[in-house]
C-alpha atoms as a PDB file:
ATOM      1  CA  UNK A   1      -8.279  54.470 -17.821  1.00  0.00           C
ATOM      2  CA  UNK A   2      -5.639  55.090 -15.031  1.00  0.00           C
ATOM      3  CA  UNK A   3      -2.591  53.716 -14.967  1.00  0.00           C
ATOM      4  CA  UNK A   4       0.083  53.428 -12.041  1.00  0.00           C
ATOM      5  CA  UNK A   5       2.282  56.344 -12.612  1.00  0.00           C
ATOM      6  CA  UNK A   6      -0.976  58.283 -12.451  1.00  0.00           C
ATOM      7  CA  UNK A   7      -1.739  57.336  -9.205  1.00  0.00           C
ATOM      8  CA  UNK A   8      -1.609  59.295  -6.054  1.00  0.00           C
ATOM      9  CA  UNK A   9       0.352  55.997  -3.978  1.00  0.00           C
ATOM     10  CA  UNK A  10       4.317  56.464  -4.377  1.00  0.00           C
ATOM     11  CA  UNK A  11       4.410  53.330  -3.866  1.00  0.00           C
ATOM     12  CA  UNK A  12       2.371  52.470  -7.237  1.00  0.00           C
ATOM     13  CA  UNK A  13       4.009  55.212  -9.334  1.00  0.00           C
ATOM     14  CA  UNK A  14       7.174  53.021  -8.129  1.00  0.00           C
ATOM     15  CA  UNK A  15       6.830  50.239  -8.846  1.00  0.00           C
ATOM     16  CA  UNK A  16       5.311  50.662 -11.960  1.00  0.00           C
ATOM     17  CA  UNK A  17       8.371  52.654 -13.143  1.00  0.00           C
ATOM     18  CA  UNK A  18      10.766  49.852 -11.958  1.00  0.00           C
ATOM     19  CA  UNK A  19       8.978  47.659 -13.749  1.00  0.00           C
ATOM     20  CA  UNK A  20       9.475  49.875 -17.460  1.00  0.00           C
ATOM     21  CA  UNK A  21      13.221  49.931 -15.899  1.00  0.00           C
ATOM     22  CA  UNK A  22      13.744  46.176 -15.428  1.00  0.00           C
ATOM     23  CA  UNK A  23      11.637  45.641 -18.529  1.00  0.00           C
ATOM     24  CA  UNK A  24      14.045  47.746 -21.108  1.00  0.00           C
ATOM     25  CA  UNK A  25      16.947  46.130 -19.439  1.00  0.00           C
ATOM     26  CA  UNK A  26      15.797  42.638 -20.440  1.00  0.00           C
ATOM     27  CA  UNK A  27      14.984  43.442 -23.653  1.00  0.00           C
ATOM     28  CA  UNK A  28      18.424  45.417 -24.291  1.00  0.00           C
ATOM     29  CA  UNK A  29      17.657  46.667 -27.550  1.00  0.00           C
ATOM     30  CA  UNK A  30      20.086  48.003 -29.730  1.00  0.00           C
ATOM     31  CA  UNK A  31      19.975  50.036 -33.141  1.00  0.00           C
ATOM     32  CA  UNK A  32      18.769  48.270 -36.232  1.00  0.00           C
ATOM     33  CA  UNK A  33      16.576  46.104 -34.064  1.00  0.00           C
ATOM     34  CA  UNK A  34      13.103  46.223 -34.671  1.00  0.00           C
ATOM     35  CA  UNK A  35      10.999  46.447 -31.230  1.00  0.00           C
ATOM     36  CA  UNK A  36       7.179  45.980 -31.023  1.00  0.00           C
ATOM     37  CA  UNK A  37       5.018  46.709 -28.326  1.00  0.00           C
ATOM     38  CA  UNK A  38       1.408  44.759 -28.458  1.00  0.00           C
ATOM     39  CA  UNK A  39      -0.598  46.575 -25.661  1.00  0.00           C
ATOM     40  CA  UNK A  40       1.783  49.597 -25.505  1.00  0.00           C
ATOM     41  CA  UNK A  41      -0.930  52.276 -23.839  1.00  0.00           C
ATOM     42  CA  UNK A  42       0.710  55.742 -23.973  1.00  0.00           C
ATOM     43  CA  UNK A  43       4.005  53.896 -24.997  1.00  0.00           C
ATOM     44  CA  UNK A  44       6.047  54.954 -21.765  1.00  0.00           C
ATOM     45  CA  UNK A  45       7.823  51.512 -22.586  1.00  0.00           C
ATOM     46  CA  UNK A  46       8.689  52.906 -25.562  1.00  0.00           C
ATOM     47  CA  UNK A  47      10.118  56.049 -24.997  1.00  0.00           C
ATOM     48  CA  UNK A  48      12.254  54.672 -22.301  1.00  0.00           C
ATOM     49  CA  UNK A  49      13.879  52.592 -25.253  1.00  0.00           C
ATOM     50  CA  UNK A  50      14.264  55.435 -27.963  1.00  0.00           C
ATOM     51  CA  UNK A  51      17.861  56.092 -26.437  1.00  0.00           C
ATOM     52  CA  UNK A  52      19.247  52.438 -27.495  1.00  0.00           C
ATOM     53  CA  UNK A  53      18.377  53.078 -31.669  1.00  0.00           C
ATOM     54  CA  UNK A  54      15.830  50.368 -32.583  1.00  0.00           C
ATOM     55  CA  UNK A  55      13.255  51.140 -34.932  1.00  0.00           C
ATOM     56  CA  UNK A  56      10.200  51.243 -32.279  1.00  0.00           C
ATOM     57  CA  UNK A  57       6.618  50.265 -33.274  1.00  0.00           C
ATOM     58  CA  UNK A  58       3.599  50.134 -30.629  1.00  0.00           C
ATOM     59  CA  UNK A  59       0.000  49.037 -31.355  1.00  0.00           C
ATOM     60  CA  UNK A  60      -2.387  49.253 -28.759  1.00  0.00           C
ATOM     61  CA  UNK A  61      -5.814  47.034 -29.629  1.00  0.00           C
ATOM     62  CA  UNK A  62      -8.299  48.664 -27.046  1.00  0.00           C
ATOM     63  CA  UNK A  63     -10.740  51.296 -28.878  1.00  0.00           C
ATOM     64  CA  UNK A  64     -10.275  53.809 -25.408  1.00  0.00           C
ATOM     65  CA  UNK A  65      -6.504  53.940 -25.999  1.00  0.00           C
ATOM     66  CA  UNK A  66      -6.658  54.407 -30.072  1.00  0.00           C
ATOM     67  CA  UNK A  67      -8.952  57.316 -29.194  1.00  0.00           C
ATOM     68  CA  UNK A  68      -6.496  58.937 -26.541  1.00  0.00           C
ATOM     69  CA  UNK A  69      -3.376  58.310 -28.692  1.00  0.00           C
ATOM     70  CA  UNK A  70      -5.059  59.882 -31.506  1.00  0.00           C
ATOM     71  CA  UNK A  71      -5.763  63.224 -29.504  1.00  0.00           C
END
């Protein structure tokens, strides 16, 4: 599977990374908080939040990702 920042468009790449931008704004996490991410892919979402101290948890329910996460 290919996902926007992979693409070859600039314009995709951003406007998928504003999105992850906007998106960790709104959810303004903070340390102690407890963050998960149902659907997370490669958890880009996630590592863009890693700087605000939240315990971080991503689960991902499509087969395809499981296998890439695991290798």
């Amino acid at each position: 599977m290919t996902y926007l920042y992979h693409s070859r468009s600039l314009l995709f790449r951003f406007s998928h990374r504003a999105r992850f931008i906007k998106a960790s704004e709104l959810i303004a996490a903070s340390p102690g908080q407890v963050i998960l991410d149902y659907g997370c892919a490669d958890g880009r979402l996630l590592q863009s939040l890693i700087p605000s101290g939240a315990k971080l948890l991503g689960f991902d329910p499509s087969p395809d990702m499981q296998r890439q996460l695991k290798a």
